[in-house]
PDB file of N, CA and C in Angstrom:
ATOM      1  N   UNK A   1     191.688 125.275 124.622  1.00  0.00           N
ATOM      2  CA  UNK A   1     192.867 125.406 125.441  1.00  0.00           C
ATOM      3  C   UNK A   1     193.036 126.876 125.815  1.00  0.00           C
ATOM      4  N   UNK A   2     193.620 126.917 127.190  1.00  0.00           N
ATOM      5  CA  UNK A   2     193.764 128.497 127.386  1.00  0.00           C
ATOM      6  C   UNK A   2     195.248 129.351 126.702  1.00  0.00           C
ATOM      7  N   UNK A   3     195.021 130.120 126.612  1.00  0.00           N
ATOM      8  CA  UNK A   3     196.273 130.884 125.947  1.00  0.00           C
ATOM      9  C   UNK A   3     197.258 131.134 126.632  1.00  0.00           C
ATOM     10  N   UNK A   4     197.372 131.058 127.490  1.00  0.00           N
ATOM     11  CA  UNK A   4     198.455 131.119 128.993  1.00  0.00           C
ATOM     12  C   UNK A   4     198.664 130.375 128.639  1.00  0.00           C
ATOM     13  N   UNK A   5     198.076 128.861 128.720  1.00  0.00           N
ATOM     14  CA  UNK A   5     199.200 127.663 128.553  1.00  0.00           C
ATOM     15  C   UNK A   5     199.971 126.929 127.482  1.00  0.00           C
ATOM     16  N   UNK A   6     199.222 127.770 126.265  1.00  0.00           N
ATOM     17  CA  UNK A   6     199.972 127.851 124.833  1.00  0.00           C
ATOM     18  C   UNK A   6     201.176 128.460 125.061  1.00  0.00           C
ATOM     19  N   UNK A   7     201.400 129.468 125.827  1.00  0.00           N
ATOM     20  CA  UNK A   7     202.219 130.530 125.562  1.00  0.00           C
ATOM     21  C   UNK A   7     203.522 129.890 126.826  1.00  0.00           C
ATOM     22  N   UNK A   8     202.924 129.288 127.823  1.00  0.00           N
ATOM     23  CA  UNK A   8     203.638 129.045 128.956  1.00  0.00           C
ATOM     24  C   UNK A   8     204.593 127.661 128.369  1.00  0.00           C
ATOM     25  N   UNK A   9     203.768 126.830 127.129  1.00  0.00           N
ATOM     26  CA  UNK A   9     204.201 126.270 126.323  1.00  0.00           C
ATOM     27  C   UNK A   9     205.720 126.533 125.499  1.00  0.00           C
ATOM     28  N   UNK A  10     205.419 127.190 124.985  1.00  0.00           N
ATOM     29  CA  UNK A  10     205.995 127.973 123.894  1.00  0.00           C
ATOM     30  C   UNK A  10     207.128 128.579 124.462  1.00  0.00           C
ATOM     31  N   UNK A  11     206.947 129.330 125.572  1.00  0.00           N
ATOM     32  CA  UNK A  11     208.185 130.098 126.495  1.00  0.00           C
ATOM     33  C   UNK A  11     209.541 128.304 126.973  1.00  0.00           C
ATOM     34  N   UNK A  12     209.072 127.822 127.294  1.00  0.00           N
ATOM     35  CA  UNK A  12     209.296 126.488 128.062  1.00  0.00           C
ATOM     36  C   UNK A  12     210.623 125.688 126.599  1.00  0.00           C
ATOM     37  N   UNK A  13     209.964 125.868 125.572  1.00  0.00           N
ATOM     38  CA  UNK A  13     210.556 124.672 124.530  1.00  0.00           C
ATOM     39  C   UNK A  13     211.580 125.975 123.771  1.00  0.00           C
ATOM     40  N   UNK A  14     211.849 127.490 124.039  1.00  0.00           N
ATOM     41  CA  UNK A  14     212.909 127.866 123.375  1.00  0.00           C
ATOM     42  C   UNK A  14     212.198 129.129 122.619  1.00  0.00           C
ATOM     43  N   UNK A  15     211.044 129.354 122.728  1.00  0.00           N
ATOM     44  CA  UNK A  15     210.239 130.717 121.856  1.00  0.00           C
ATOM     45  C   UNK A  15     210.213 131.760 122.731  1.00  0.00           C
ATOM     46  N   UNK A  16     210.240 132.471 122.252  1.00  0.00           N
ATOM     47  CA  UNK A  16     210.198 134.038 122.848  1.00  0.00           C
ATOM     48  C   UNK A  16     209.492 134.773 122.371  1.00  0.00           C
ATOM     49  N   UNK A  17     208.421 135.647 123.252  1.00  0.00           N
ATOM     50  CA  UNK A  17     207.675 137.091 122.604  1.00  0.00           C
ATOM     51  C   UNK A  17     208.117 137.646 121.824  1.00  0.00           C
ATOM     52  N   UNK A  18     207.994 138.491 120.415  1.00  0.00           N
ATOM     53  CA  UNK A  18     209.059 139.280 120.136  1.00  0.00           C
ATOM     54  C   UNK A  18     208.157 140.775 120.162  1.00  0.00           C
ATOM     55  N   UNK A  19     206.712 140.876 119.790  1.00  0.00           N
ATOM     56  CA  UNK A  19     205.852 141.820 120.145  1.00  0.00           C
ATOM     57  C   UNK A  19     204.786 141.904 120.310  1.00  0.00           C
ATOM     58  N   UNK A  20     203.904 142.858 120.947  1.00  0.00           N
ATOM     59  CA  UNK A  20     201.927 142.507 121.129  1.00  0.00           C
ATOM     60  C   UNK A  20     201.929 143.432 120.102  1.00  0.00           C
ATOM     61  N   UNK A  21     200.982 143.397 119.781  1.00  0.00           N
ATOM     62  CA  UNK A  21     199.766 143.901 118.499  1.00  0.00           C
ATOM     63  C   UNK A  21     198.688 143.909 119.631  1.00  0.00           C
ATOM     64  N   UNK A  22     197.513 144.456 118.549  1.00  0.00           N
ATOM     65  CA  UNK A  22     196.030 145.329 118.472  1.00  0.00           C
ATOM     66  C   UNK A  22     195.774 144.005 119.300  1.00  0.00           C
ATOM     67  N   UNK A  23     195.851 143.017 117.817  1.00  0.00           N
ATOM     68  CA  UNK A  23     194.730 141.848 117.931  1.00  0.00           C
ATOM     69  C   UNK A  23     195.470 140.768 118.316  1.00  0.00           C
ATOM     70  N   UNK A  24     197.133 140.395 118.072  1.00  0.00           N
ATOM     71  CA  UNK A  24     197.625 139.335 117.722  1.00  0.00           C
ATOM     72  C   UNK A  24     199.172 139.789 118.685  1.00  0.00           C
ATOM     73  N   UNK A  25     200.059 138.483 118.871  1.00  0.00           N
ATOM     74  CA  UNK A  25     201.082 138.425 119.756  1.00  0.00           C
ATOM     75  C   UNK A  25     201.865 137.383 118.688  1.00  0.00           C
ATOM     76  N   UNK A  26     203.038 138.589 118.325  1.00  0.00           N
ATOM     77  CA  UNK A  26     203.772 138.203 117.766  1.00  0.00           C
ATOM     78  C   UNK A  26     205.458 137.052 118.431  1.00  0.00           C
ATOM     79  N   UNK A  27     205.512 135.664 117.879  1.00  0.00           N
ATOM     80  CA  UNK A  27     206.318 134.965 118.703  1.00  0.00           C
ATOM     81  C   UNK A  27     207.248 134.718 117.645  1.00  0.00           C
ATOM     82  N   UNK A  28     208.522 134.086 118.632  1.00  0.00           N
ATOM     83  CA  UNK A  28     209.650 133.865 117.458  1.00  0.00           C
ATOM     84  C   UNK A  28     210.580 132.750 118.223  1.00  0.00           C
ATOM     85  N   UNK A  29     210.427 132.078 117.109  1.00  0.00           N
ATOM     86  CA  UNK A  29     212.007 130.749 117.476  1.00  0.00           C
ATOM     87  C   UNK A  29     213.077 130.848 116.687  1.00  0.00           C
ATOM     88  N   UNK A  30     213.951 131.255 117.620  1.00  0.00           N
ATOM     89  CA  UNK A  30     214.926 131.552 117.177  1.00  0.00           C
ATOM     90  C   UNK A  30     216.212 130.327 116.129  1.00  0.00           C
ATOM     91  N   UNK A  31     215.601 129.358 117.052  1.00  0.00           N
ATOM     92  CA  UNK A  31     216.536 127.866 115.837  1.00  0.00           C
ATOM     93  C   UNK A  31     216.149 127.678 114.966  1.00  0.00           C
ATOM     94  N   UNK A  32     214.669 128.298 114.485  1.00  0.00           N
ATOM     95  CA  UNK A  32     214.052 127.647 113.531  1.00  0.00           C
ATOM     96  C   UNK A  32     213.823 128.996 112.570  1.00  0.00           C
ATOM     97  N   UNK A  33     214.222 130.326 113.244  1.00  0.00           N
ATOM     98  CA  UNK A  33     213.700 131.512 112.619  1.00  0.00           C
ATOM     99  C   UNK A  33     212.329 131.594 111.909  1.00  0.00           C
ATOM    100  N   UNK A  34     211.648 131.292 112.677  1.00  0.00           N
ATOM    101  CA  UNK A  34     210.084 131.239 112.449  1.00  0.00           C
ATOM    102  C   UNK A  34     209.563 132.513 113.181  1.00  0.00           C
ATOM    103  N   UNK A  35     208.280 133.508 112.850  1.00  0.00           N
ATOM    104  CA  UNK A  35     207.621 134.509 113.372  1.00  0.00           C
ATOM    105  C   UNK A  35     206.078 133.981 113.078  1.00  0.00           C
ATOM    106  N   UNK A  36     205.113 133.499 113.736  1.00  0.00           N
ATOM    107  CA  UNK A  36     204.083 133.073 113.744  1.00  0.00           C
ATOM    108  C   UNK A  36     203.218 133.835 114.955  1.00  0.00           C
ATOM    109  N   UNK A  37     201.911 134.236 114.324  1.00  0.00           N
ATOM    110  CA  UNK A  37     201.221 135.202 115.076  1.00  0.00           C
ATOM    111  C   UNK A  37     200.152 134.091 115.495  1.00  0.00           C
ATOM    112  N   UNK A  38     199.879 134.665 117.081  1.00  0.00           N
ATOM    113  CA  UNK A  38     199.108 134.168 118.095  1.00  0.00           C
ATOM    114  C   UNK A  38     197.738 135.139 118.811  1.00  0.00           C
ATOM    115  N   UNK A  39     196.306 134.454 118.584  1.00  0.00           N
ATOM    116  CA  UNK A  39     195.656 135.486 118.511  1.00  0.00           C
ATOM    117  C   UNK A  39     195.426 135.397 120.482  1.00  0.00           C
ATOM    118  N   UNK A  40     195.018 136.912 120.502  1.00  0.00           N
ATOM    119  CA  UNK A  40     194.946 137.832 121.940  1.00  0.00           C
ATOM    120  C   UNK A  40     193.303 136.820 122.580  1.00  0.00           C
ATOM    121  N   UNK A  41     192.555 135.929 122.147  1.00  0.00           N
ATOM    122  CA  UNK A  41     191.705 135.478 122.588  1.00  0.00           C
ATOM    123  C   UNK A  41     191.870 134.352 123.770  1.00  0.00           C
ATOM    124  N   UNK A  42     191.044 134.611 124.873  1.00  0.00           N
ATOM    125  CA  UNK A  42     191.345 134.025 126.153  1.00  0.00           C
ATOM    126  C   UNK A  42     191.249 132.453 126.041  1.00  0.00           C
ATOM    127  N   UNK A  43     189.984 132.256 124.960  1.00  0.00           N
ATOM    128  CA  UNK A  43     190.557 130.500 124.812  1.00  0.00           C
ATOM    129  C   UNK A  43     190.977 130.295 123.298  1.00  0.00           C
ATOM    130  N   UNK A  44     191.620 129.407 122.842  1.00  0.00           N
ATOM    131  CA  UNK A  44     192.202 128.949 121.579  1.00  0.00           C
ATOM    132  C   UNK A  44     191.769 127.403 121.288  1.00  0.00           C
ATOM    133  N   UNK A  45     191.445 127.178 120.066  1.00  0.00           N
ATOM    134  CA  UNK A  45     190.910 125.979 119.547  1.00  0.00           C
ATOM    135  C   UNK A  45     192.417 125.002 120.126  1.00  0.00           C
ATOM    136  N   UNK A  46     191.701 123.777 119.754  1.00  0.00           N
ATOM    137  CA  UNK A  46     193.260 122.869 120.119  1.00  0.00           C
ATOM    138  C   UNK A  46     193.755 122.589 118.479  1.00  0.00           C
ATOM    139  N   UNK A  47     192.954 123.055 117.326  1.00  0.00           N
ATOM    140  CA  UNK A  47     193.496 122.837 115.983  1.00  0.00           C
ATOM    141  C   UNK A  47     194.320 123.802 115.471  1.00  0.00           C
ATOM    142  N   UNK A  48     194.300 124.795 115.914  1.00  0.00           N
ATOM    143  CA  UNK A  48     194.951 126.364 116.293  1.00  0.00           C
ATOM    144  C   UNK A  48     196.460 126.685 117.108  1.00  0.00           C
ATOM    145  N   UNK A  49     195.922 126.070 118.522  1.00  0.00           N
ATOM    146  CA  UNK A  49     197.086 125.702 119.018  1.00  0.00           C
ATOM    147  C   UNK A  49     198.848 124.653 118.686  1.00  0.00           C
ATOM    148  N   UNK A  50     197.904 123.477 117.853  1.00  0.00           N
ATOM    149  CA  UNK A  50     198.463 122.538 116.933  1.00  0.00           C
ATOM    150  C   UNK A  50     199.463 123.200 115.748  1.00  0.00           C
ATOM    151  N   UNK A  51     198.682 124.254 114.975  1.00  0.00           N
ATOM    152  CA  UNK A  51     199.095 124.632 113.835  1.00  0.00           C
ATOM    153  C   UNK A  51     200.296 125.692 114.416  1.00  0.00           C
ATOM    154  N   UNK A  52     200.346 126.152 115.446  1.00  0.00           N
ATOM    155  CA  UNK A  52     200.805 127.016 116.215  1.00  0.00           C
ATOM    156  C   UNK A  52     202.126 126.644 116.575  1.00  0.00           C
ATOM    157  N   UNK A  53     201.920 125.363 117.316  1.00  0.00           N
ATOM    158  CA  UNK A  53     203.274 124.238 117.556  1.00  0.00           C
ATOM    159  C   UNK A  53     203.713 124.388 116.185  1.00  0.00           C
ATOM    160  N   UNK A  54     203.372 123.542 115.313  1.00  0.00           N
ATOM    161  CA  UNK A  54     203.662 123.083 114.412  1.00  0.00           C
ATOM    162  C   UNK A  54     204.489 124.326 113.126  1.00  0.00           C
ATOM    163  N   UNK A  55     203.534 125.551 113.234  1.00  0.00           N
ATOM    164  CA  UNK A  55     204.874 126.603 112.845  1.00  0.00           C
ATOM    165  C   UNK A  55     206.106 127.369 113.325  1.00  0.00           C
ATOM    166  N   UNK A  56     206.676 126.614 114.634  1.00  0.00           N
ATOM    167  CA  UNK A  56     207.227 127.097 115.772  1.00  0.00           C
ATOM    168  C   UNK A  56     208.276 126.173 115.513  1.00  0.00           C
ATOM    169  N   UNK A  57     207.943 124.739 115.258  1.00  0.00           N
ATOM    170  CA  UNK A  57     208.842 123.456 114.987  1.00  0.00           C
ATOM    171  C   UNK A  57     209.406 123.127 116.796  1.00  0.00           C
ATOM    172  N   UNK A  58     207.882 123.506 117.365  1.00  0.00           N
ATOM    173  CA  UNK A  58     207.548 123.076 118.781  1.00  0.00           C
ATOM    174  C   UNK A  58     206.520 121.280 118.914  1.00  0.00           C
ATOM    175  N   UNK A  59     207.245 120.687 119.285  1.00  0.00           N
ATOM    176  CA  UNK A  59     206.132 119.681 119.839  1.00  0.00           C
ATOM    177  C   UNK A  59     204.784 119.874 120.519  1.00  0.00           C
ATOM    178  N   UNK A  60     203.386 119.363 119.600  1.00  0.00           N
ATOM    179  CA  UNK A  60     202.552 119.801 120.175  1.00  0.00           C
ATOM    180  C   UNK A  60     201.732 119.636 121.528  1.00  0.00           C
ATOM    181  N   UNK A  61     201.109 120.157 122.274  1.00  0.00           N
ATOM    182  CA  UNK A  61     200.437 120.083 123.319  1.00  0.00           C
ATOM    183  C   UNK A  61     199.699 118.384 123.568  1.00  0.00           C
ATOM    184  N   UNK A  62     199.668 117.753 124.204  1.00  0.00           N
ATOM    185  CA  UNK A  62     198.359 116.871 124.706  1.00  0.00           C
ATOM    186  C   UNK A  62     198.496 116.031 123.782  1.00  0.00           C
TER     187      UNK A  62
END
C-alpha cells in the first residue's frame, strides 16, 4: 500500500501529524490518545498498515 493513502487514511478518520523524524512520522489520535510511529518508506506492507490502524483505534484499510 502506498503511504499517502495510509496517511490520507488516517487524516480522514480524526488523526493528525504531530511530527516528522529522520526515519519515521510521528501521528496522534487524539480520542484515543495514542502516538504511533509511521515509517517515511514510499510503499508499506498491508500487515503494517493494519497494525497501524489498529494502534490508532482507526478502522482498517481494504
Amino acid at each position: 500500500m502506498k503511504r499517502r493513502e495510509l496517511l490520507k487514511h488516517l487524516s480522514e478518520n480524526g488523526c493528525e501529524e504531530l511530527r516528522e523524524g529522520k526515519k519515521h512520522t510521528l501521528w496522534h489520535n487524539p480520542a484515543l490518545n495514542k502516538y504511533p510511529t509511521i515509517p517515511r518508506h514510499t510503499e508499506l506492507s498491508n500487515f503494517l498498515c493494519k497494525k497501524i490502524c489498529r494502534d490508532l483505534g482507526v478502522t482498517p484499510i481494504g
